[in-house]
N, C-alpha and C. Protein backbone atom coordinates (compact mmCIF):
# COMPACT_ATOMS: atom_id res chain seq x y z
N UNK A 1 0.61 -21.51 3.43
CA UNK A 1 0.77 -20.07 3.32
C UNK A 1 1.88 -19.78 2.31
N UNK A 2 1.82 -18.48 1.44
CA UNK A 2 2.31 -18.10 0.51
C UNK A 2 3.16 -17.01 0.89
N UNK A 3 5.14 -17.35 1.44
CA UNK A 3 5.48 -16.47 2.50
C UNK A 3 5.99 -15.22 1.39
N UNK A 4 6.44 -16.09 0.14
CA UNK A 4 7.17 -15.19 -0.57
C UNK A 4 7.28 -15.44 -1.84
N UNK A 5 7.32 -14.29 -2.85
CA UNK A 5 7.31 -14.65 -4.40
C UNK A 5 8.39 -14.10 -5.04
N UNK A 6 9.00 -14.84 -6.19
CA UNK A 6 10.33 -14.35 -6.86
C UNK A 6 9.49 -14.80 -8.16
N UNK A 7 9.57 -13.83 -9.30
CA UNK A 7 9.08 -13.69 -10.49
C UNK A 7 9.53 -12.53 -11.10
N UNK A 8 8.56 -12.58 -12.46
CA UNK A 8 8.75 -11.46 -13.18
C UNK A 8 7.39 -10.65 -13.60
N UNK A 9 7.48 -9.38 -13.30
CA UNK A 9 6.34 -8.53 -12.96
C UNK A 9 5.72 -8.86 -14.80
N UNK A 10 4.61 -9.14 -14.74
CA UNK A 10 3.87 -9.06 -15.52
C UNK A 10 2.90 -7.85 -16.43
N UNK A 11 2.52 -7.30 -15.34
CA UNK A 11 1.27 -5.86 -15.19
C UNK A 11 1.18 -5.96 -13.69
N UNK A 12 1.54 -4.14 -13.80
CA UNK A 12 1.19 -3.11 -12.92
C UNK A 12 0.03 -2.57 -12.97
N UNK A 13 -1.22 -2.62 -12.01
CA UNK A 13 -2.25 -1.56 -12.31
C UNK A 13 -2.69 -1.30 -10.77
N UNK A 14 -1.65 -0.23 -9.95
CA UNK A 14 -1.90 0.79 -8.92
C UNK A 14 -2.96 0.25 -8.36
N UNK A 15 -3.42 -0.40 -7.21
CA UNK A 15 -2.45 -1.05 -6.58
C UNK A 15 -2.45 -2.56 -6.47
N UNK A 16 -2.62 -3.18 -8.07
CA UNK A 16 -2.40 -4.68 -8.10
C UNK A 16 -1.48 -4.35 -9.07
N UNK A 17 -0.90 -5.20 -9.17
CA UNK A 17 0.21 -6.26 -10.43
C UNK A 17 0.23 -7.72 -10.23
N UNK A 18 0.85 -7.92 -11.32
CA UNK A 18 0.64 -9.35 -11.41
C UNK A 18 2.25 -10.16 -11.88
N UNK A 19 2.63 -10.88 -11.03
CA UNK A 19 3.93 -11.82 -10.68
C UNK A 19 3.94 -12.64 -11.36
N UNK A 20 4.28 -13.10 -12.73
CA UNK A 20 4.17 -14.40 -13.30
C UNK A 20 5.46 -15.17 -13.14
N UNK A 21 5.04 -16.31 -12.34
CA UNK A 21 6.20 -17.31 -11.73
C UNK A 21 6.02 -18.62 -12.45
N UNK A 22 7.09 -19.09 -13.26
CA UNK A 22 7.02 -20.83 -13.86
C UNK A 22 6.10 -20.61 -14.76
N UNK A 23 5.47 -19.84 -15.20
CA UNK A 23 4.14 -19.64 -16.25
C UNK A 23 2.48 -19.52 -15.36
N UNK A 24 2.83 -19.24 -14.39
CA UNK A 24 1.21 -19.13 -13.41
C UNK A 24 1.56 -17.19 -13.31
N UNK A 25 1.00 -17.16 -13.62
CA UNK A 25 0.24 -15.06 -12.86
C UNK A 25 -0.54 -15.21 -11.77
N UNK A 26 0.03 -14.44 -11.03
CA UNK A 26 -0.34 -14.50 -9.17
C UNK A 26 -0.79 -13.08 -9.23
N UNK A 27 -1.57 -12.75 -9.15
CA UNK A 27 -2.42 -11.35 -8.73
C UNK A 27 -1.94 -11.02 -7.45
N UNK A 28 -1.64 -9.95 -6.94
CA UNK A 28 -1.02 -9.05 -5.91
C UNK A 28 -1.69 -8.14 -6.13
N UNK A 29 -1.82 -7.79 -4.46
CA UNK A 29 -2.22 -6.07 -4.27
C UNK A 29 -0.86 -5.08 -3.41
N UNK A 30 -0.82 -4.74 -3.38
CA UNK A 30 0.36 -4.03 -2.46
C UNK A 30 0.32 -2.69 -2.36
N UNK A 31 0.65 -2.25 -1.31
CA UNK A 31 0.88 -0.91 -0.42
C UNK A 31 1.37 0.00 -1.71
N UNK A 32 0.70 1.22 -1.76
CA UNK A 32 1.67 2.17 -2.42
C UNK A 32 3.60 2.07 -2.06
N UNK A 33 3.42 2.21 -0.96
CA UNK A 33 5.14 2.34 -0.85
C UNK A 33 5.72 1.07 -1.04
N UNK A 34 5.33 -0.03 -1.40
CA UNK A 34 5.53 -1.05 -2.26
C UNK A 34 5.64 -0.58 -3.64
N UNK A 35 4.62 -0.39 -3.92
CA UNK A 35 4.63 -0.05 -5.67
C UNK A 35 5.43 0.62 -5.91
N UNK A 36 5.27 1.58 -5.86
CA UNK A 36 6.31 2.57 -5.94
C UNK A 36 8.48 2.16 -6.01
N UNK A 37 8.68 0.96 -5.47
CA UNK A 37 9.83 0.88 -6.06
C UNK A 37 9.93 -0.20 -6.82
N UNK A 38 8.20 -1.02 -7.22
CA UNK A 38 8.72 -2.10 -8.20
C UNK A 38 9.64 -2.09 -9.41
N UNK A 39 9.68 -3.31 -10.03
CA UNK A 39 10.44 -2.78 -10.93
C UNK A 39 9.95 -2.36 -12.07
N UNK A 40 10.50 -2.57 -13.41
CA UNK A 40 9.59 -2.28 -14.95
C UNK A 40 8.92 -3.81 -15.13
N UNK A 41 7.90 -3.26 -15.88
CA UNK A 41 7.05 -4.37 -16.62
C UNK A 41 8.63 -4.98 -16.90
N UNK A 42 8.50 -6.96 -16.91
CA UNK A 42 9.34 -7.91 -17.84
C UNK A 42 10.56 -7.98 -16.98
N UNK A 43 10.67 -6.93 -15.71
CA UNK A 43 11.88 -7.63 -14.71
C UNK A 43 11.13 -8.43 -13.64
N UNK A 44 12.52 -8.61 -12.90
CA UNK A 44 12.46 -9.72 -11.93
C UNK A 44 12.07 -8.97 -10.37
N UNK A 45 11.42 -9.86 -10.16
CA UNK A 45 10.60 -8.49 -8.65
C UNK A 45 10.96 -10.40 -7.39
N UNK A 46 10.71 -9.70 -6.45
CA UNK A 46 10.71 -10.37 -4.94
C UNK A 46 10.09 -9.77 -4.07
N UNK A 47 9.21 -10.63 -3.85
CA UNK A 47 7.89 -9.88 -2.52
C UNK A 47 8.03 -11.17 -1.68
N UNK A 48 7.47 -10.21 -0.48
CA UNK A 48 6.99 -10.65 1.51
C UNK A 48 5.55 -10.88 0.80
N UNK A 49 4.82 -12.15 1.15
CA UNK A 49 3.63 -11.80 1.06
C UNK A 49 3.12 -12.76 2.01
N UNK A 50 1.30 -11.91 1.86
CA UNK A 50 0.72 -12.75 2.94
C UNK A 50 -0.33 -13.18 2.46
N UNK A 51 -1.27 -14.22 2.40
CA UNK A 51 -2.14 -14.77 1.95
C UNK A 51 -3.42 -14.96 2.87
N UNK A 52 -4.73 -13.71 2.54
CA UNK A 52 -5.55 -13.65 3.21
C UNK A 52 -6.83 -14.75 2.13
N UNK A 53 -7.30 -15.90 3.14
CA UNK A 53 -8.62 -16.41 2.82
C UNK A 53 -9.82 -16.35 3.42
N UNK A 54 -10.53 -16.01 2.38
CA UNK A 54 -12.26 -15.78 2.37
C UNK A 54 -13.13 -17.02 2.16
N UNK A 55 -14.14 -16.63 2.48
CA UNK A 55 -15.51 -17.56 2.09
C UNK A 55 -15.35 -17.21 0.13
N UNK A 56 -14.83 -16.14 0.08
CA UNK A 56 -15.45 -16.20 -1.59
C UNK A 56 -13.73 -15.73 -2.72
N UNK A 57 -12.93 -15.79 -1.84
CA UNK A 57 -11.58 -15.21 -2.81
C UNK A 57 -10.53 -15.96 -1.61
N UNK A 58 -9.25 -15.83 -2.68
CA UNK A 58 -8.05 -15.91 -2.00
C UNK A 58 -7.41 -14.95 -2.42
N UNK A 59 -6.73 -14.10 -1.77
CA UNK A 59 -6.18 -12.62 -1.30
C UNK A 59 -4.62 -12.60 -1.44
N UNK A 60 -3.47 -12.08 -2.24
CA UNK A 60 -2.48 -12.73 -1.79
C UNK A 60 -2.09 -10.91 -2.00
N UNK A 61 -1.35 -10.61 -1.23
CA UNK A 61 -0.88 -9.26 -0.63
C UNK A 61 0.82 -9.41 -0.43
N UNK A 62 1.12 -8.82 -1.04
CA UNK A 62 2.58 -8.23 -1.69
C UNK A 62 3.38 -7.00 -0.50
N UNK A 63 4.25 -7.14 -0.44
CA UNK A 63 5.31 -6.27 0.54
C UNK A 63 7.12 -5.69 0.45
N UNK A 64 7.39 -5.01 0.50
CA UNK A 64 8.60 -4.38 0.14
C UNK A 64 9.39 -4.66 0.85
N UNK A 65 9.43 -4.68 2.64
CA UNK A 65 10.39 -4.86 3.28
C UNK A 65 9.20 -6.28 4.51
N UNK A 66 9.91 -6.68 5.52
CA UNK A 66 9.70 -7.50 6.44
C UNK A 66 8.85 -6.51 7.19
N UNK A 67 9.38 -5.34 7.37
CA UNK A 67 8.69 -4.02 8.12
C UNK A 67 6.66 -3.74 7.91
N UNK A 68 6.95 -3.83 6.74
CA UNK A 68 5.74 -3.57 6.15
C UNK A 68 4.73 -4.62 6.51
N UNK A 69 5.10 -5.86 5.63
CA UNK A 69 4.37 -7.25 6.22
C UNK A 69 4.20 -7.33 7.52
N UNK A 70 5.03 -7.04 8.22
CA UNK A 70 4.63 -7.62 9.95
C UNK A 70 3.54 -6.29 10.30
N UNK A 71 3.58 -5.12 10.08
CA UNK A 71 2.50 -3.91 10.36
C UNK A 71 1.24 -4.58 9.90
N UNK A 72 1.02 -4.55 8.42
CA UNK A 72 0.00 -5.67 7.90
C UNK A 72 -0.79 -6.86 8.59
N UNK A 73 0.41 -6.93 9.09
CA UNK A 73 -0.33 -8.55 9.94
C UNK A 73 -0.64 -8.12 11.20
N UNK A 74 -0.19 -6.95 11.80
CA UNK A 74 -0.55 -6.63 13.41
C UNK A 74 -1.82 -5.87 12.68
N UNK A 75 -2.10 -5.08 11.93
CA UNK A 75 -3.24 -4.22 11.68
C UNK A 75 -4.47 -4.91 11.65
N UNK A 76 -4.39 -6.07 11.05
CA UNK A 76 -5.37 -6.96 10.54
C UNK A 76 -6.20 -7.74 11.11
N UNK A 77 -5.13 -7.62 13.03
CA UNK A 77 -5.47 -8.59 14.20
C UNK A 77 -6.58 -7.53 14.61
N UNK A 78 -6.43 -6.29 14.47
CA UNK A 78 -7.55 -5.04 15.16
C UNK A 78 -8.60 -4.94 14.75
N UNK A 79 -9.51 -5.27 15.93
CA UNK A 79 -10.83 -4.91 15.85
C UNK A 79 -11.25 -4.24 14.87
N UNK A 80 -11.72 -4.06 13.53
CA UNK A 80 -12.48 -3.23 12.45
C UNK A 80 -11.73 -3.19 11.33
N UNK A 81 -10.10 -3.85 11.47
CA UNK A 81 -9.68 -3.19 10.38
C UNK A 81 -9.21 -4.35 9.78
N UNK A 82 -9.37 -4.26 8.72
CA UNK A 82 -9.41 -5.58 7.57
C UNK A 82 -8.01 -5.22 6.67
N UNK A 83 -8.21 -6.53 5.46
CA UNK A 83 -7.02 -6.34 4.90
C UNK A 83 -6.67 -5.05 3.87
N UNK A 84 -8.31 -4.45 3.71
CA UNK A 84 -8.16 -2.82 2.49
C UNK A 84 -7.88 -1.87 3.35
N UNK A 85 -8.25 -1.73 4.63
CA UNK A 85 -8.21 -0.63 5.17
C UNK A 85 -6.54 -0.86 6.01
N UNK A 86 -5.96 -1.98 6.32
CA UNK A 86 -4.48 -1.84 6.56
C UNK A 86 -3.95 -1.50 5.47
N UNK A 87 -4.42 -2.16 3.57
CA UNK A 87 -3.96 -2.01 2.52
C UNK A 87 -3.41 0.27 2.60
N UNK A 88 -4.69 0.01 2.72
CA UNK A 88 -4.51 1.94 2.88
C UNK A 88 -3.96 2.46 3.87
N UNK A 89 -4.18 2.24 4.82
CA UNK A 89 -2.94 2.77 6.07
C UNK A 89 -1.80 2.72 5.85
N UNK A 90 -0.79 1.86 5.13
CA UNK A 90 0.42 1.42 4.73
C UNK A 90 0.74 2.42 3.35
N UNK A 91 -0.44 2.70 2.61
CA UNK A 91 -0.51 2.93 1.22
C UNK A 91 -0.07 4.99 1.52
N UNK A 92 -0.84 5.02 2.95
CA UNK A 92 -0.91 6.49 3.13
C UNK A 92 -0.02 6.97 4.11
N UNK A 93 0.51 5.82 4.83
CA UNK A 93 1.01 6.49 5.58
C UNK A 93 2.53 4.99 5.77
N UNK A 94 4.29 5.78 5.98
CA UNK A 94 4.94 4.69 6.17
C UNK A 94 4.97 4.04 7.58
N UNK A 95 5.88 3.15 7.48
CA UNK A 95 6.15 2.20 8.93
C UNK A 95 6.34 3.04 10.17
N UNK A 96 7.45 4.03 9.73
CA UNK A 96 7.93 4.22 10.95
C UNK A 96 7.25 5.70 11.26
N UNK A 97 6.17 6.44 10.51
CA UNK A 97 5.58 7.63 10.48
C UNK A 97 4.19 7.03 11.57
N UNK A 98 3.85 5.76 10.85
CA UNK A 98 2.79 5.21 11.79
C UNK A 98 2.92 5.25 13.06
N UNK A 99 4.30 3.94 13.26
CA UNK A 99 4.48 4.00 14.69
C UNK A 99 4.96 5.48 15.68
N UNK A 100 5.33 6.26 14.76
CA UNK A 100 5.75 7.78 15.66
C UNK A 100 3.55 8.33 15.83
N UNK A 101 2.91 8.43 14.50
CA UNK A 101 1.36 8.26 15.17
C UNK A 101 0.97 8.08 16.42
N UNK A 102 1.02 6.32 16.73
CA UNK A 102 0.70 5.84 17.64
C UNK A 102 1.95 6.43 18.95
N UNK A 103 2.67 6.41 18.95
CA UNK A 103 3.26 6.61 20.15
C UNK A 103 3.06 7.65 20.64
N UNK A 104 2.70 8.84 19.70
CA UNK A 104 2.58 10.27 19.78
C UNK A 104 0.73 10.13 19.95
N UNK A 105 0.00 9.57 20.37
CA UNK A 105 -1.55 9.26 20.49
C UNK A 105 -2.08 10.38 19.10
N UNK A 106 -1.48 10.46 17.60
CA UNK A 106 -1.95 11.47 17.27
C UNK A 106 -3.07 10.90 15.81
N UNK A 107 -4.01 11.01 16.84
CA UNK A 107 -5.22 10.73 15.50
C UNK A 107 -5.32 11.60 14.67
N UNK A 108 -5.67 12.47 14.47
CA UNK A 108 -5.38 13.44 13.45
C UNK A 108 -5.10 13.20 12.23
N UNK A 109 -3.83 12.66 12.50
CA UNK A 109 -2.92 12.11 11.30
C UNK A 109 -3.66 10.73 10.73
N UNK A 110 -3.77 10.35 11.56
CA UNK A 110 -4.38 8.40 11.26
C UNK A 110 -5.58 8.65 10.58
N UNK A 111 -6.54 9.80 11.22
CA UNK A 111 -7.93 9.47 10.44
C UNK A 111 -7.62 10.87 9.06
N UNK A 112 -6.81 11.11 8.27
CA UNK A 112 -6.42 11.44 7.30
C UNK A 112 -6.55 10.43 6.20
N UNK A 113 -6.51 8.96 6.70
CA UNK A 113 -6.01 8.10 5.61
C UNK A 113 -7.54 7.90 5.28
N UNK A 114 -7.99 7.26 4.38
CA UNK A 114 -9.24 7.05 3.94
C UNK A 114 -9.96 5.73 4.69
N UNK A 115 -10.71 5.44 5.22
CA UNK A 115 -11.53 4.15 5.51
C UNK A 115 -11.04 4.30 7.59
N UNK A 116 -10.47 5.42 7.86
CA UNK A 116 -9.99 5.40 8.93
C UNK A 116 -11.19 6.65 10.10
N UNK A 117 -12.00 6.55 11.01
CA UNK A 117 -12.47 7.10 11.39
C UNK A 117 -12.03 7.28 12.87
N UNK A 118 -12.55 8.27 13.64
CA UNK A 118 -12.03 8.48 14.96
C UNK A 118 -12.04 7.50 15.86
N UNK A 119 -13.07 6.64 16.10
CA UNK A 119 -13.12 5.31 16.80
C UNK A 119 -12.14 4.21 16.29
N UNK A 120 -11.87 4.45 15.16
CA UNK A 120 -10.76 3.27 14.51
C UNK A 120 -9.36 3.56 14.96
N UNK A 121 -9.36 5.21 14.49
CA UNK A 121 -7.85 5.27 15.15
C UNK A 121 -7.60 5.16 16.36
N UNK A 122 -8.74 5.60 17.38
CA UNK A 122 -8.22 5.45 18.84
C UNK A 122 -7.96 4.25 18.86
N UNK A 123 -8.54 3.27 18.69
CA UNK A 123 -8.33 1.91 18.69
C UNK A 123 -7.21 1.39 18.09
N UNK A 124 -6.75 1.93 17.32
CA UNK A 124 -5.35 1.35 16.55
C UNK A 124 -4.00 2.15 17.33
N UNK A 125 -4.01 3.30 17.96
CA UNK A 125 -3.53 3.68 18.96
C UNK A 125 -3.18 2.77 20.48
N UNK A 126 -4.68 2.38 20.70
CA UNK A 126 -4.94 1.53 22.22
C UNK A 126 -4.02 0.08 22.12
N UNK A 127 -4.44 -0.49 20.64
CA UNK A 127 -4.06 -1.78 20.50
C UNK A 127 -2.46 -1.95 19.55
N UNK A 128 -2.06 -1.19 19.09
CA UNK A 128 -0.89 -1.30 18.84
C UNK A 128 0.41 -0.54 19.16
N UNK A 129 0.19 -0.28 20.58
CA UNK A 129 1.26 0.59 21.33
C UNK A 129 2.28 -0.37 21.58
N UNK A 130 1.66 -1.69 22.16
CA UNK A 130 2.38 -2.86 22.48
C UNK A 130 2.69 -3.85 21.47
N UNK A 131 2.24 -3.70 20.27
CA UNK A 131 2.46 -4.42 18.95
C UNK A 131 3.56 -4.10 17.99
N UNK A 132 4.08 -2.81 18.50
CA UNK A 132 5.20 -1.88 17.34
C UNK A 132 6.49 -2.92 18.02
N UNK A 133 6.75 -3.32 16.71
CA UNK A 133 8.74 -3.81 17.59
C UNK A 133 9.40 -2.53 16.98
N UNK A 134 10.94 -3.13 17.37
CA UNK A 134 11.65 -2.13 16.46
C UNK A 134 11.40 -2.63 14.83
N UNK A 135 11.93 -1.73 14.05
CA UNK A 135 12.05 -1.54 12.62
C UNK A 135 12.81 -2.53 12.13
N UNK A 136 13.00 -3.24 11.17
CA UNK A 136 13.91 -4.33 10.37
C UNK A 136 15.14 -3.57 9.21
N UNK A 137 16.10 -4.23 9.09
CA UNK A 137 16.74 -2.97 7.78
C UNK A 137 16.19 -4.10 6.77
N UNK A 138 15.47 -4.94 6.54
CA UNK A 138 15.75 -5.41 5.45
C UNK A 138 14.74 -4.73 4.32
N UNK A 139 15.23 -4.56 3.06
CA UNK A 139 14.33 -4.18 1.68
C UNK A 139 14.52 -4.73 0.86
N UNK A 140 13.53 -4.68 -0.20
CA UNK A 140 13.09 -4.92 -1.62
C UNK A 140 14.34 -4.41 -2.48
N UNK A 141 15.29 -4.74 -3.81
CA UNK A 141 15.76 -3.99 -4.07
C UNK A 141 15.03 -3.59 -5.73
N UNK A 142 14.91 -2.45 -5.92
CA UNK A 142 14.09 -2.64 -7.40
C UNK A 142 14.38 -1.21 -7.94
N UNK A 143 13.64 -1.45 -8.99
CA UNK A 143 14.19 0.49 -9.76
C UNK A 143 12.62 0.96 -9.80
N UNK A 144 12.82 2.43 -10.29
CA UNK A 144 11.53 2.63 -10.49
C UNK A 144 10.83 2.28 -11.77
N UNK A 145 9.51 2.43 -11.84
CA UNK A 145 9.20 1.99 -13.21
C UNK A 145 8.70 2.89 -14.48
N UNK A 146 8.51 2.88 -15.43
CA UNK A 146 8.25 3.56 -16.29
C UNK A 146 6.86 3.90 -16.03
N UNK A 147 6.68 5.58 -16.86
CA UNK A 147 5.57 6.02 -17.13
C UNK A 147 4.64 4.80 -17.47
N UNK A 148 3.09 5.09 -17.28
CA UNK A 148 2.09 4.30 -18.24
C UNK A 148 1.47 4.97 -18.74
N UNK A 149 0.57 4.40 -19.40
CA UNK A 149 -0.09 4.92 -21.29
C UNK A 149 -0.67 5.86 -20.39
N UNK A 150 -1.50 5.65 -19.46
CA UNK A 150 -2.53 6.80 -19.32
C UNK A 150 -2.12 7.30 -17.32
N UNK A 151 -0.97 7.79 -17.17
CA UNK A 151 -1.29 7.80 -15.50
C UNK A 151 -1.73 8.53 -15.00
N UNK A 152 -2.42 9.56 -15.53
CA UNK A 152 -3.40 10.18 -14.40
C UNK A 152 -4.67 9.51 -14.42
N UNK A 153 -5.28 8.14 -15.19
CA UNK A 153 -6.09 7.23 -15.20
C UNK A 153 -6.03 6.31 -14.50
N UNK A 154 -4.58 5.99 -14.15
CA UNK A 154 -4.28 4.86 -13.66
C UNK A 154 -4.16 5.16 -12.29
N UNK A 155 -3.71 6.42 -11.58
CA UNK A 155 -3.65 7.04 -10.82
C UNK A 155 -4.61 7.22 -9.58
N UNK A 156 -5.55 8.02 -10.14
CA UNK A 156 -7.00 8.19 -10.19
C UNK A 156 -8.04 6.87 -9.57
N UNK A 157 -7.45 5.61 -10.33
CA UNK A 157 -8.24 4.60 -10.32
C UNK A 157 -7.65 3.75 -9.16
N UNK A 158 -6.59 3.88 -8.70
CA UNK A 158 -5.28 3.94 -7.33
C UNK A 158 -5.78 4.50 -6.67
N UNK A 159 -6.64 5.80 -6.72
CA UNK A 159 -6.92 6.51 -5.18
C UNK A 159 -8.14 6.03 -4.88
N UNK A 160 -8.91 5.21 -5.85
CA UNK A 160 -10.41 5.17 -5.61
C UNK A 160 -9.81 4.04 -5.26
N UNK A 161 -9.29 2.91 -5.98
CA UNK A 161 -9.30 1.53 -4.95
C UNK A 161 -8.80 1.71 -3.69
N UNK A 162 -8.14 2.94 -3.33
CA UNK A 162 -7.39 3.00 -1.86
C UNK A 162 -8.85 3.14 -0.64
N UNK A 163 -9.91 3.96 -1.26
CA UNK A 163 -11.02 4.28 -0.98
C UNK A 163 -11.22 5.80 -0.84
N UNK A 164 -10.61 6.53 -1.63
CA UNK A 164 -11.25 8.05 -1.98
C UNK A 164 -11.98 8.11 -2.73
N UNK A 165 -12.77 8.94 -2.07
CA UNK A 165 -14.02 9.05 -2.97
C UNK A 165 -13.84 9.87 -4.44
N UNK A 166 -14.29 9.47 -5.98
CA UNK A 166 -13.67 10.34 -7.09
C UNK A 166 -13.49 11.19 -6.85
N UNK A 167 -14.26 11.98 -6.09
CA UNK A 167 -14.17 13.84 -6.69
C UNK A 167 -13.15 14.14 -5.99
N UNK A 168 -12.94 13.21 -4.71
CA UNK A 168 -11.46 13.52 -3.93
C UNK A 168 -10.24 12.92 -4.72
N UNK A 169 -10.24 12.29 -4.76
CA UNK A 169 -9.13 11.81 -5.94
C UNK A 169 -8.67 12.67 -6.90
N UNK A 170 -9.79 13.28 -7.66
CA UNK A 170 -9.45 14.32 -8.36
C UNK A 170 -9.13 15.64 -8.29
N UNK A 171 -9.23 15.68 -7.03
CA UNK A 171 -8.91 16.91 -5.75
C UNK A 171 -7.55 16.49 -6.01
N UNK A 172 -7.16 15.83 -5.30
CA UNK A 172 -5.74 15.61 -4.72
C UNK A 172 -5.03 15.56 -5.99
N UNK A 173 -5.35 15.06 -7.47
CA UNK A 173 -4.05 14.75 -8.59
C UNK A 173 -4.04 16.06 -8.97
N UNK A 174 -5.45 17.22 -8.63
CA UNK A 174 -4.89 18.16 -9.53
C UNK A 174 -3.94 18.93 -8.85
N UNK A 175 -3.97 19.21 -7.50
CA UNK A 175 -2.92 19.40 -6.61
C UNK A 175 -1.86 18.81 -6.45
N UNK A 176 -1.89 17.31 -7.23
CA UNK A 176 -0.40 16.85 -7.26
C UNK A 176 0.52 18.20 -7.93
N UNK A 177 -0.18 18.60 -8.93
CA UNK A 177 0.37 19.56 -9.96
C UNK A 177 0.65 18.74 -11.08
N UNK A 178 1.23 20.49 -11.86
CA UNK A 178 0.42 20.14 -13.36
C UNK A 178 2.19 19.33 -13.75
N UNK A 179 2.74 19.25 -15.42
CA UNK A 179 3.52 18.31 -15.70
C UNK A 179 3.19 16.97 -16.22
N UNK A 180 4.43 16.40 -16.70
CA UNK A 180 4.34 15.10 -16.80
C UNK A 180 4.78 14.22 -15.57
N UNK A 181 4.15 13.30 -14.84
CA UNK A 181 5.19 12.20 -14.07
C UNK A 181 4.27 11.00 -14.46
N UNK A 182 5.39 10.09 -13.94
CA UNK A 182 4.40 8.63 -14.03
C UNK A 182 3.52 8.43 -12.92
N UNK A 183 2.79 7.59 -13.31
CA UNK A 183 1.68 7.28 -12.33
C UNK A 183 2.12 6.96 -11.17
N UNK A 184 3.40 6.25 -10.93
CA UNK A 184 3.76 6.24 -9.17
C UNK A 184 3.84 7.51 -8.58
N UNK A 185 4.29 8.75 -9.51
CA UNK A 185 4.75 9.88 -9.09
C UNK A 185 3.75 10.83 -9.00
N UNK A 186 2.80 10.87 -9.57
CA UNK A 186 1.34 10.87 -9.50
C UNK A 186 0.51 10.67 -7.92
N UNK A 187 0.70 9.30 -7.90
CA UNK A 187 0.23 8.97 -6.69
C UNK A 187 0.97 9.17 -5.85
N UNK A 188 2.49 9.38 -5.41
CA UNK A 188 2.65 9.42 -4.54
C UNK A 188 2.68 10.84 -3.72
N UNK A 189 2.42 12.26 -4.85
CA UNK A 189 2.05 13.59 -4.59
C UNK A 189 0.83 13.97 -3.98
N UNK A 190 -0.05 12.84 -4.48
CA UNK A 190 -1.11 12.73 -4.06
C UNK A 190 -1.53 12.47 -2.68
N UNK A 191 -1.03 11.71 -2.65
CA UNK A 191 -1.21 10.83 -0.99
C UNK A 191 -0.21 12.00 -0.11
N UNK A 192 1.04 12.52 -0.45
CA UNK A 192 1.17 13.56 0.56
C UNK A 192 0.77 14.64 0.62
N UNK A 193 -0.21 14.73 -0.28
CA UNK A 193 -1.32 16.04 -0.22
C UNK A 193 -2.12 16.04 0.57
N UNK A 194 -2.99 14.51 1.18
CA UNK A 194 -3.81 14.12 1.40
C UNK A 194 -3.27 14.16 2.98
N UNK A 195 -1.97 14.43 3.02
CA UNK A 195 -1.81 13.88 4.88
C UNK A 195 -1.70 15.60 5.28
């Protein structure tokens, strides 16, 4: 298992980048609230990760704090919900907003996130009441990163891999509002539009 990576960010593209360590590029996917404090293309990044294997890929999934990763790994144990649809739960919603969710039985909120339906959330309610520990202080430390060439493209193409459907995607950026921001800032207007 692949617990943890120290490199230098290669390419960002919402919500993969790519870690090039010793001269190998490691493909990562990671949580919006991951992305969001990587660093710039050509610095030095440090990820939690976890390494999901398939019959047809190897999966390696990127994390900001210990907090995040361990949610990831309890989500993943639940009945229906795989590693895209925890990818998006994390992406839409944070650690400790989740666990106030679940403690508060409030689906509502949960089936907001995309790939999340009423039977899923009750279930992620039922089964992770007893799965929440407390919170960790530990974090990622990183800056934010620069604009990219195109981020309401890059953006856009972030909400559809999260699993919104286009026309919703394009719902939500134009409601991000109008301006310049970078594509993290982009997405992350987005996604609290969406809750």
């Amino acid at each position: 298992m692949i617990g943890s990576i120290r490199g230098r960010v290669a390419s960002k593209t919402p919500p993969q980048l790519m870690v090039e360590v010793g001269g190998v590029g490691y493909e990562i996917e990671a949580p919006m609230s991951t992305f969001f404090l990587l660093p710039s293309v050509g610095e030095e990044v440090f990820l939690l990760t976890h390494l999901v294997v398939r019959e047809d890929a190897h999966i390696l999934y990127g994390f900001g704090t210990h907090d995040e990763r361990r949610l990831f790994r309890s989500l993943i144990k639940v009945s229906g919900v795989g590693p895209k649809i925890a990818l998006a739960l994390l992406s839409g919603i944070n650690v400790e907003a989740f666990a106030h969710c679940v403690q508060n039985q409030d689906i509502a909120a949960l089936t907001k996130v995309p790939g999340i339906g009423r039977k899923t959330a009750e279930r992620l309610i039922v089964e992770m009441k007893d799965r929440l520990g407390p919170p960790s202080e530990s974090t990622v430390s990183a800056v934010s990163s620069p604009p990219g060439v195109n981020p309401e493209a890059e953006a856009f193409g972030a909400l559809v891999a999260l699993g919104y459907k286009p026309a919703e995607a394009t719902r939500l950026l134009k409601a991000a509002g109008p301006g310049t921001h970078s594509t993290e800032e982009l997405i992350r207007r987005a996604l609290q539009g969406a809750l």
